[in-house]
PDB file of N, CA and C in Angstrom:
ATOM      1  N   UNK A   1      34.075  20.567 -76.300  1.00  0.00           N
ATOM      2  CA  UNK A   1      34.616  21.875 -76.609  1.00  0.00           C
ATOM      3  C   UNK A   1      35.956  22.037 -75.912  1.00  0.00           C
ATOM      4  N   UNK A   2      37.112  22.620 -76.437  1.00  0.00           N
ATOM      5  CA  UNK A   2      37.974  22.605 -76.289  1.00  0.00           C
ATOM      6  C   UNK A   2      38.264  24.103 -75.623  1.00  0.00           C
ATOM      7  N   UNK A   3      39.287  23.927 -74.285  1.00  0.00           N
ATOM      8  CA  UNK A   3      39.530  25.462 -74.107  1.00  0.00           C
ATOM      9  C   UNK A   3      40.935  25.985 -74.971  1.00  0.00           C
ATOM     10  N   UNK A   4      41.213  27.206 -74.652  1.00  0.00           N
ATOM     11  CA  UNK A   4      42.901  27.659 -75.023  1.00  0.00           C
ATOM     12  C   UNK A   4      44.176  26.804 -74.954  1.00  0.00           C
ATOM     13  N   UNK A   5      43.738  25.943 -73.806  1.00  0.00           N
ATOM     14  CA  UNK A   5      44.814  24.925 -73.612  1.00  0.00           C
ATOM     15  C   UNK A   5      44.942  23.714 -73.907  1.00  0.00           C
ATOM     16  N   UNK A   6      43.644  23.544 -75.023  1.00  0.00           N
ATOM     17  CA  UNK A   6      43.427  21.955 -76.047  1.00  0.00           C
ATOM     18  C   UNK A   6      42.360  21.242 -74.611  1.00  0.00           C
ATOM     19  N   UNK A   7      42.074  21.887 -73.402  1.00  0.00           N
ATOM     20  CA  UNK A   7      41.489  20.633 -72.761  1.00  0.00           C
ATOM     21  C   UNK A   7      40.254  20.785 -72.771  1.00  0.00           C
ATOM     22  N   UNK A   8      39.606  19.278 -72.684  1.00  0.00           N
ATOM     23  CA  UNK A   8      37.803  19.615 -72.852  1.00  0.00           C
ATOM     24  C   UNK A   8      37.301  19.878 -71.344  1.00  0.00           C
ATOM     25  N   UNK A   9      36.549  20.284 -71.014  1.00  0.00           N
ATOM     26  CA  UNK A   9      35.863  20.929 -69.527  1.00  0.00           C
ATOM     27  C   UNK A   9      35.790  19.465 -68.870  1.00  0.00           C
ATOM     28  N   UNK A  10      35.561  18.541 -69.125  1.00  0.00           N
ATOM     29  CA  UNK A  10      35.536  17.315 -68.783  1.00  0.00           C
ATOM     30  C   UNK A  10      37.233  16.695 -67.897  1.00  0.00           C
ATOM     31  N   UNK A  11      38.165  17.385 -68.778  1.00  0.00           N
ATOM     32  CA  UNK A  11      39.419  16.730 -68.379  1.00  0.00           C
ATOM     33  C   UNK A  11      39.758  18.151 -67.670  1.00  0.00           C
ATOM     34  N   UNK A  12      39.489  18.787 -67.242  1.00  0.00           N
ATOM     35  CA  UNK A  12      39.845  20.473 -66.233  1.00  0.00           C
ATOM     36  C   UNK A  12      38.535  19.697 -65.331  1.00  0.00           C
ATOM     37  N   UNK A  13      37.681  18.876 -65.445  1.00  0.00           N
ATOM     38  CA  UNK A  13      36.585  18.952 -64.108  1.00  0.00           C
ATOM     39  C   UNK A  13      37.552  17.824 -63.272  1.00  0.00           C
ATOM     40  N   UNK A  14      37.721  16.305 -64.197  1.00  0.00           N
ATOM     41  CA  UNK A  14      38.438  15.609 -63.485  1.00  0.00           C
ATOM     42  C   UNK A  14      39.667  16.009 -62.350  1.00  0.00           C
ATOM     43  N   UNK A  15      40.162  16.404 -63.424  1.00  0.00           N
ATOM     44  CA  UNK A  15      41.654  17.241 -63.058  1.00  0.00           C
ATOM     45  C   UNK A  15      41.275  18.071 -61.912  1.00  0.00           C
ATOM     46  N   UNK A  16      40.649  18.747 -61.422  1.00  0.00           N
ATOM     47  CA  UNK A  16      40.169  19.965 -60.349  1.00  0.00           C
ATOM     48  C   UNK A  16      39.494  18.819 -59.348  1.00  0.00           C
ATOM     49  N   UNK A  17      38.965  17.575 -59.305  1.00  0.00           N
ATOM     50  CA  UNK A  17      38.330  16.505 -58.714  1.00  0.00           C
ATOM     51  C   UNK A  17      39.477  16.047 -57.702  1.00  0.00           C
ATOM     52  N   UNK A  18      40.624  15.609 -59.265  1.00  0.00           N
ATOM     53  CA  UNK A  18      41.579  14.424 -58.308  1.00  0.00           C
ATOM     54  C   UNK A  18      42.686  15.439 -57.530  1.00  0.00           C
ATOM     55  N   UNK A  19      42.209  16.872 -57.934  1.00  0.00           N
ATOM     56  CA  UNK A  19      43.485  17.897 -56.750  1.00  0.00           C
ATOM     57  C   UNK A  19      42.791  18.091 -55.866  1.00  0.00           C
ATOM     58  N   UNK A  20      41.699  17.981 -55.353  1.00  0.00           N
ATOM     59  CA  UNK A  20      40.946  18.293 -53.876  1.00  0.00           C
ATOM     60  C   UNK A  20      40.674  17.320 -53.767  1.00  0.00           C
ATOM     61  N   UNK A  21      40.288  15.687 -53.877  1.00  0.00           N
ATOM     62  CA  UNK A  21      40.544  14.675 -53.184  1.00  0.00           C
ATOM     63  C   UNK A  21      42.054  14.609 -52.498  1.00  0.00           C
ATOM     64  N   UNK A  22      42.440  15.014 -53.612  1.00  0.00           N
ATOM     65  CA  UNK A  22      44.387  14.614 -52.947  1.00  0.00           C
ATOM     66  C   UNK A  22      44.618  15.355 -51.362  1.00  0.00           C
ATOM     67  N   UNK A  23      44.414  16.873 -52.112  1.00  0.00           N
ATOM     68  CA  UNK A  23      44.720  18.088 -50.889  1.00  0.00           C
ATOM     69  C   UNK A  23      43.942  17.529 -49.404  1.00  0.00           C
ATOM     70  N   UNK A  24      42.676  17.048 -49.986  1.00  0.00           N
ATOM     71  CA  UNK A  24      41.996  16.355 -48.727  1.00  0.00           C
ATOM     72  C   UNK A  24      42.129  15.691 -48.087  1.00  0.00           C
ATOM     73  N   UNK A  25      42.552  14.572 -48.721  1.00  0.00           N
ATOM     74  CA  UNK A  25      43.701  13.466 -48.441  1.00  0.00           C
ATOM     75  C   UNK A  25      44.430  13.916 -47.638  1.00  0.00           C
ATOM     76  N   UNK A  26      45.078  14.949 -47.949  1.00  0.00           N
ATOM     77  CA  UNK A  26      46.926  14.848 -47.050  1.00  0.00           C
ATOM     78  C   UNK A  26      46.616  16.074 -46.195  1.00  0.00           C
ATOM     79  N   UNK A  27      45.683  16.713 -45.883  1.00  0.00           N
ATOM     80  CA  UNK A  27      45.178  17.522 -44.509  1.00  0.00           C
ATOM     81  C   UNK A  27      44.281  16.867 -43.720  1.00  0.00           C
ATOM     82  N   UNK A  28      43.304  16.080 -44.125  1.00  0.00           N
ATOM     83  CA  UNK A  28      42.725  15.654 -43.260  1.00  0.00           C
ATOM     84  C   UNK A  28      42.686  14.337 -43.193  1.00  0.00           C
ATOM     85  N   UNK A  29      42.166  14.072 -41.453  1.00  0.00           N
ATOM     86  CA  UNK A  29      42.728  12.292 -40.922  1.00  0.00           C
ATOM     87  C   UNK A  29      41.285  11.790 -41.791  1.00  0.00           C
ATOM     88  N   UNK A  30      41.816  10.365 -41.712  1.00  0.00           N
ATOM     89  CA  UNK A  30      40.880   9.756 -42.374  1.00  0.00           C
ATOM     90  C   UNK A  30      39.826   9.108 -41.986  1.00  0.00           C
ATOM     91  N   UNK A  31      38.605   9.243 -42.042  1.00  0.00           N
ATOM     92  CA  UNK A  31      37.159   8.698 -41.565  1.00  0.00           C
ATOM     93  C   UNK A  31      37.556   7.485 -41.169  1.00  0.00           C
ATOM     94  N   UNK A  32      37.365   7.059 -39.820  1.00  0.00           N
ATOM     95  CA  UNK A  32      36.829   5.985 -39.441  1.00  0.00           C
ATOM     96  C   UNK A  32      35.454   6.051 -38.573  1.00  0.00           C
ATOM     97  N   UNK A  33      34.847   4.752 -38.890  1.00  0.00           N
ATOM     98  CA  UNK A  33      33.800   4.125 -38.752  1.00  0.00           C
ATOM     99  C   UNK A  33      33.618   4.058 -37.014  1.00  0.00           C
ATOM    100  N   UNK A  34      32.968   4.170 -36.245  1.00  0.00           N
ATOM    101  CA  UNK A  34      32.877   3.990 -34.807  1.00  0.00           C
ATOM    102  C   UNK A  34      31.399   3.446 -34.629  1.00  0.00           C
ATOM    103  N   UNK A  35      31.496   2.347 -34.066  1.00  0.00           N
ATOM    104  CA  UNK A  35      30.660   1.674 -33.576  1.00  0.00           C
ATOM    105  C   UNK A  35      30.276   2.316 -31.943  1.00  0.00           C
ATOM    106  N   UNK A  36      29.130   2.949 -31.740  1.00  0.00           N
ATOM    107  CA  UNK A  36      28.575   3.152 -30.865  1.00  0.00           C
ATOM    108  C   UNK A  36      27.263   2.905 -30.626  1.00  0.00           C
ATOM    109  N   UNK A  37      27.157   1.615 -29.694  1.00  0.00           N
ATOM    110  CA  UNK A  37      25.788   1.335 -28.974  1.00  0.00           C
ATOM    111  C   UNK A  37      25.335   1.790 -27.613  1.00  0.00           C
ATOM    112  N   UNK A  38      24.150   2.866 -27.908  1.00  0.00           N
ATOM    113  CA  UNK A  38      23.776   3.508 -27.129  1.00  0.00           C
ATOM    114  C   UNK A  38      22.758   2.411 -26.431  1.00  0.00           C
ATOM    115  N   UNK A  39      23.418   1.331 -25.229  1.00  0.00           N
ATOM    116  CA  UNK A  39      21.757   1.039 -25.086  1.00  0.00           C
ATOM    117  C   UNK A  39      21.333   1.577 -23.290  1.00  0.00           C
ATOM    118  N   UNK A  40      20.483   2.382 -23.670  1.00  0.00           N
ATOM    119  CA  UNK A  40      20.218   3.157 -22.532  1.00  0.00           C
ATOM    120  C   UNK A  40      18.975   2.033 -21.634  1.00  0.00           C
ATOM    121  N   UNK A  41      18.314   1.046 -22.294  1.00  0.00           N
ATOM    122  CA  UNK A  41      17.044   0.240 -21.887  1.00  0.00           C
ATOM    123  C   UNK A  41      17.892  -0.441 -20.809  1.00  0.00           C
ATOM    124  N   UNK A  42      19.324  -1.088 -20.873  1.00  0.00           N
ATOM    125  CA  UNK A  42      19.768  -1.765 -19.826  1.00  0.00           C
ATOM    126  C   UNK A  42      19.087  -1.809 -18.109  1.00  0.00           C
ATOM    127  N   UNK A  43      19.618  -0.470 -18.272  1.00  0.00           N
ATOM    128  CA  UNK A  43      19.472  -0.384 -16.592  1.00  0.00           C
ATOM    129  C   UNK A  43      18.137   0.978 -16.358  1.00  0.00           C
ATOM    130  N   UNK A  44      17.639   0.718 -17.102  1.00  0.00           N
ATOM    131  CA  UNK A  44      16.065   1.862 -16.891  1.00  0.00           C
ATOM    132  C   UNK A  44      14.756   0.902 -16.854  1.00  0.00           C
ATOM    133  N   UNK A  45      14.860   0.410 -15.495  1.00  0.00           N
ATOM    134  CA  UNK A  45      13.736  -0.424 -15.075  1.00  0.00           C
ATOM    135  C   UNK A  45      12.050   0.478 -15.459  1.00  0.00           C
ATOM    136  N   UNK A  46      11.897   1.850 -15.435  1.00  0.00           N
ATOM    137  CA  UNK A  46      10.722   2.393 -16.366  1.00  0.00           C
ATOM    138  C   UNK A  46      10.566   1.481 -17.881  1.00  0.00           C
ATOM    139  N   UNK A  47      11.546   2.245 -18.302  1.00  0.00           N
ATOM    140  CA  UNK A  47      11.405   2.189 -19.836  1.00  0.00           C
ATOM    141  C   UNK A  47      11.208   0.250 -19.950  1.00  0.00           C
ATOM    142  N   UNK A  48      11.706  -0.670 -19.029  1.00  0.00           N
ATOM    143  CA  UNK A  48      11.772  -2.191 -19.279  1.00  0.00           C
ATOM    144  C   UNK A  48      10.476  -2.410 -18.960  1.00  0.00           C
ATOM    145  N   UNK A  49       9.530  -1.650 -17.813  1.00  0.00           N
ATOM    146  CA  UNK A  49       8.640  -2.398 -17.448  1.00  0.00           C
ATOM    147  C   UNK A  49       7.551  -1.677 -18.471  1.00  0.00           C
ATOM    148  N   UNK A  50       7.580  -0.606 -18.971  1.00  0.00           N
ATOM    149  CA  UNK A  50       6.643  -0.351 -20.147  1.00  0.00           C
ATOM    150  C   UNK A  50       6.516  -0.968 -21.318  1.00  0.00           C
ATOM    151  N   UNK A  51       8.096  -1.566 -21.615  1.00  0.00           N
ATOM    152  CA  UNK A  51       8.391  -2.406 -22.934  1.00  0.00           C
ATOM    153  C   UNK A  51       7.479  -3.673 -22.751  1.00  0.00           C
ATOM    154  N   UNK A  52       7.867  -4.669 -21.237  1.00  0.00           N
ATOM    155  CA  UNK A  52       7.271  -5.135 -20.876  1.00  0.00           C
ATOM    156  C   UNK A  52       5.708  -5.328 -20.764  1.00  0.00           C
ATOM    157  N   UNK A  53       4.840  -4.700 -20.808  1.00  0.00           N
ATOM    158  CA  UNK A  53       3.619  -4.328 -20.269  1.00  0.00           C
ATOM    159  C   UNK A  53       3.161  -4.328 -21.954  1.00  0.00           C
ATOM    160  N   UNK A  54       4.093  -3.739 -22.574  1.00  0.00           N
ATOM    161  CA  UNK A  54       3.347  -3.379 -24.175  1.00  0.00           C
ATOM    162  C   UNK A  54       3.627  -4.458 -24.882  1.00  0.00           C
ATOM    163  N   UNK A  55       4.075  -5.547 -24.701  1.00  0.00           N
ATOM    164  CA  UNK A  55       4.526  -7.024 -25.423  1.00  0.00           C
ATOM    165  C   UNK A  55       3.066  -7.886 -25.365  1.00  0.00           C
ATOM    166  N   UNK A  56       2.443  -7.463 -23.790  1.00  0.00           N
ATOM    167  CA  UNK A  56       1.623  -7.922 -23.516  1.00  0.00           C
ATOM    168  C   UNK A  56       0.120  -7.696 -24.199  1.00  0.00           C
ATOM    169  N   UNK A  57       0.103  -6.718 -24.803  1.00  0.00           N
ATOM    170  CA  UNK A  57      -1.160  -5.963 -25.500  1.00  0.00           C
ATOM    171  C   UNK A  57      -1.397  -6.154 -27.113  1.00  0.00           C
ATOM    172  N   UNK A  58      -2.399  -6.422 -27.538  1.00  0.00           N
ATOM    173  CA  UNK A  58      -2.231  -6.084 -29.299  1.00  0.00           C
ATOM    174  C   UNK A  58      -1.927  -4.918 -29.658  1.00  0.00           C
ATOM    175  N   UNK A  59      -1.477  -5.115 -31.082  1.00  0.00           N
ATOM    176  CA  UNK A  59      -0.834  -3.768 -31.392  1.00  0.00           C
ATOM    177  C   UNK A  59      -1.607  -3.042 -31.997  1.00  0.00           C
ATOM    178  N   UNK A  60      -3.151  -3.352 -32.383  1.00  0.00           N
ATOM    179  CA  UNK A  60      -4.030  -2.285 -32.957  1.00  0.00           C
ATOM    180  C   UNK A  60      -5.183  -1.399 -31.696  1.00  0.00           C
ATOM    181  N   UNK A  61      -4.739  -1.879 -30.299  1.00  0.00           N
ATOM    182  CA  UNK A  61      -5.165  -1.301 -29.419  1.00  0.00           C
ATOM    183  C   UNK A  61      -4.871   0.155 -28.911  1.00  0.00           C
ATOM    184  N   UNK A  62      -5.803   0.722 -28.280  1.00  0.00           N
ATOM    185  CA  UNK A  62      -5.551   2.329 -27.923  1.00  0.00           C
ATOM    186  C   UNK A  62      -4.420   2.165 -26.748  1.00  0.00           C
ATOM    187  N   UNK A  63      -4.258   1.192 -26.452  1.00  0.00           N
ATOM    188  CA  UNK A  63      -3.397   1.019 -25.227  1.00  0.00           C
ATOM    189  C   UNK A  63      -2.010   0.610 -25.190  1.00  0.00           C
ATOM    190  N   UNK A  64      -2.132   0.182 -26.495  1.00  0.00           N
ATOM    191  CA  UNK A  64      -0.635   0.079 -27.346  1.00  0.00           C
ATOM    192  C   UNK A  64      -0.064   1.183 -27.603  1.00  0.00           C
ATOM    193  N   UNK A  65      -0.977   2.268 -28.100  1.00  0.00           N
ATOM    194  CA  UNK A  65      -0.421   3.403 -28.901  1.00  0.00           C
ATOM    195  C   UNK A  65       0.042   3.992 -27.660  1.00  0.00           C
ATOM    196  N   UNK A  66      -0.766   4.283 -26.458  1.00  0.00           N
ATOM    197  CA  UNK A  66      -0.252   4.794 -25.425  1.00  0.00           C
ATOM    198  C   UNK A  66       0.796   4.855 -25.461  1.00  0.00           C
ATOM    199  N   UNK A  67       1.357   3.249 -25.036  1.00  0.00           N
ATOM    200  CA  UNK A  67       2.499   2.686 -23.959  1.00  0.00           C
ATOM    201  C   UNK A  67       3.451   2.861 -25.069  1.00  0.00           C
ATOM    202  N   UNK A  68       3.309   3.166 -26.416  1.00  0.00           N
ATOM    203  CA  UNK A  68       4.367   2.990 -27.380  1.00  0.00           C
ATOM    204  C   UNK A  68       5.075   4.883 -27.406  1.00  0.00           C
ATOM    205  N   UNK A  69       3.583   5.763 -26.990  1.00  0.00           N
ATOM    206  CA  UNK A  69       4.168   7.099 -27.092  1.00  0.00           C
ATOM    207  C   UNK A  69       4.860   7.047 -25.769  1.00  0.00           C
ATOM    208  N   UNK A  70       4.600   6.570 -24.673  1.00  0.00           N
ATOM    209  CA  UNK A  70       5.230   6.512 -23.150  1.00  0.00           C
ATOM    210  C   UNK A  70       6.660   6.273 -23.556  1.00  0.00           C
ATOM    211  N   UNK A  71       6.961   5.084 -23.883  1.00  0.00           N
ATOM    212  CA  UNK A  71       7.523   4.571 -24.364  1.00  0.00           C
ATOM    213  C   UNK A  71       9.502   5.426 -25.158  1.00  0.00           C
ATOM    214  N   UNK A  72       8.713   6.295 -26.357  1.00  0.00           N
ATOM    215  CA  UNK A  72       9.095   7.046 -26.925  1.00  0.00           C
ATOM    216  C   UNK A  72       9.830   8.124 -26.475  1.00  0.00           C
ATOM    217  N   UNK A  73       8.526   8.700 -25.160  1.00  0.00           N
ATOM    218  CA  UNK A  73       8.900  10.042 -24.289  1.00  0.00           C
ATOM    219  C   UNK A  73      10.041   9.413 -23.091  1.00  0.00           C
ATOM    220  N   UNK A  74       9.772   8.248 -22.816  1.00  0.00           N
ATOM    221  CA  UNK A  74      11.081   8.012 -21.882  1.00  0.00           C
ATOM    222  C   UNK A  74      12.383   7.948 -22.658  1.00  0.00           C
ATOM    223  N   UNK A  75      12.260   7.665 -23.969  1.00  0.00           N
ATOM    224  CA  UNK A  75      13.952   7.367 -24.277  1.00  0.00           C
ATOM    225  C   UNK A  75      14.581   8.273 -24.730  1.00  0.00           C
ATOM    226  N   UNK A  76      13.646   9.507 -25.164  1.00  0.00           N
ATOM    227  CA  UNK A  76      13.773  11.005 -25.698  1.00  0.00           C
ATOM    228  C   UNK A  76      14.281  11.844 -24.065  1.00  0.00           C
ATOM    229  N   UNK A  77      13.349  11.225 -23.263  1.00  0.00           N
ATOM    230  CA  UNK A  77      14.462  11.970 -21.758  1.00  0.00           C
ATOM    231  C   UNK A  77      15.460  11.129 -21.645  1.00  0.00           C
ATOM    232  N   UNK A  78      15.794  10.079 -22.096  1.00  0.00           N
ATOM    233  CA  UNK A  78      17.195   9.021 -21.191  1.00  0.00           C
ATOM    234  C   UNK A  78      18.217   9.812 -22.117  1.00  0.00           C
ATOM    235  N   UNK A  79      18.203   9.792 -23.364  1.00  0.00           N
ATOM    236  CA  UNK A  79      19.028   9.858 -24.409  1.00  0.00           C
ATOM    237  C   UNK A  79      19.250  11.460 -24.189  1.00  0.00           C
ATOM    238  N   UNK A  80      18.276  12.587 -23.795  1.00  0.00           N
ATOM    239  CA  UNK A  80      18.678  13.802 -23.131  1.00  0.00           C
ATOM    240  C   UNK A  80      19.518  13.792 -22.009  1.00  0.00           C
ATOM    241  N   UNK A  81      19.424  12.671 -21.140  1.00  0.00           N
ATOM    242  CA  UNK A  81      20.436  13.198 -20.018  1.00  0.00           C
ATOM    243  C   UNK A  81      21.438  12.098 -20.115  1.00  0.00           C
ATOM    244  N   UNK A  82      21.961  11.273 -21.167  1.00  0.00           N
ATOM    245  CA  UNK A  82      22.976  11.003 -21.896  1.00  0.00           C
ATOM    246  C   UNK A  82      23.879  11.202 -22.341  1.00  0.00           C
ATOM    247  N   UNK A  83      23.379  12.646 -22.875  1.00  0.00           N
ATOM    248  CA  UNK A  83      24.694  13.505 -23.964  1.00  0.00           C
ATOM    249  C   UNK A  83      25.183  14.288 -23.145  1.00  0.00           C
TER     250      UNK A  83
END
């Protein structure tokens, strides 16, 4: 369907697309990618010796699930006093 100005809604959607990519373009900087490795396990002799301890266990044991929620709750506090 054609508007008043011969164009189909298709070539006014494009058209309205490639002017706010552009405008976007030339106000704002451009995304880069940042590589950030958080590794908090380094130097947290807890969290190593639980990792540790749970290598040691099967994984369909109640004692797995433990050390895996232990586990969990330490890196949920490291990564809290991180930020």
């Amino acid at each position: 369907m054609n508007n008043e100005n011969g164009k189909t809604s298709t070539e006014i959607y494009n058209k309205l697309i490639k002017s706010l990519k552009t405008a976007g373009n030339s106000v704002l900087p451009p995304r880069t990618k940042r590589n950030v490795y958080n590794e908090i396990w380094k130097d947290d002799l807890e969290l190593n010796r639980i990792s540790d301890e749970r290598k040691l266990i099967e994984r369909d044991s109640e004692d797995y699930e433990k050390l895996t929620k232990s586990l969990k709750k330490r890196k949920r506090k490291r990564k809290g006093l991180t930020i």
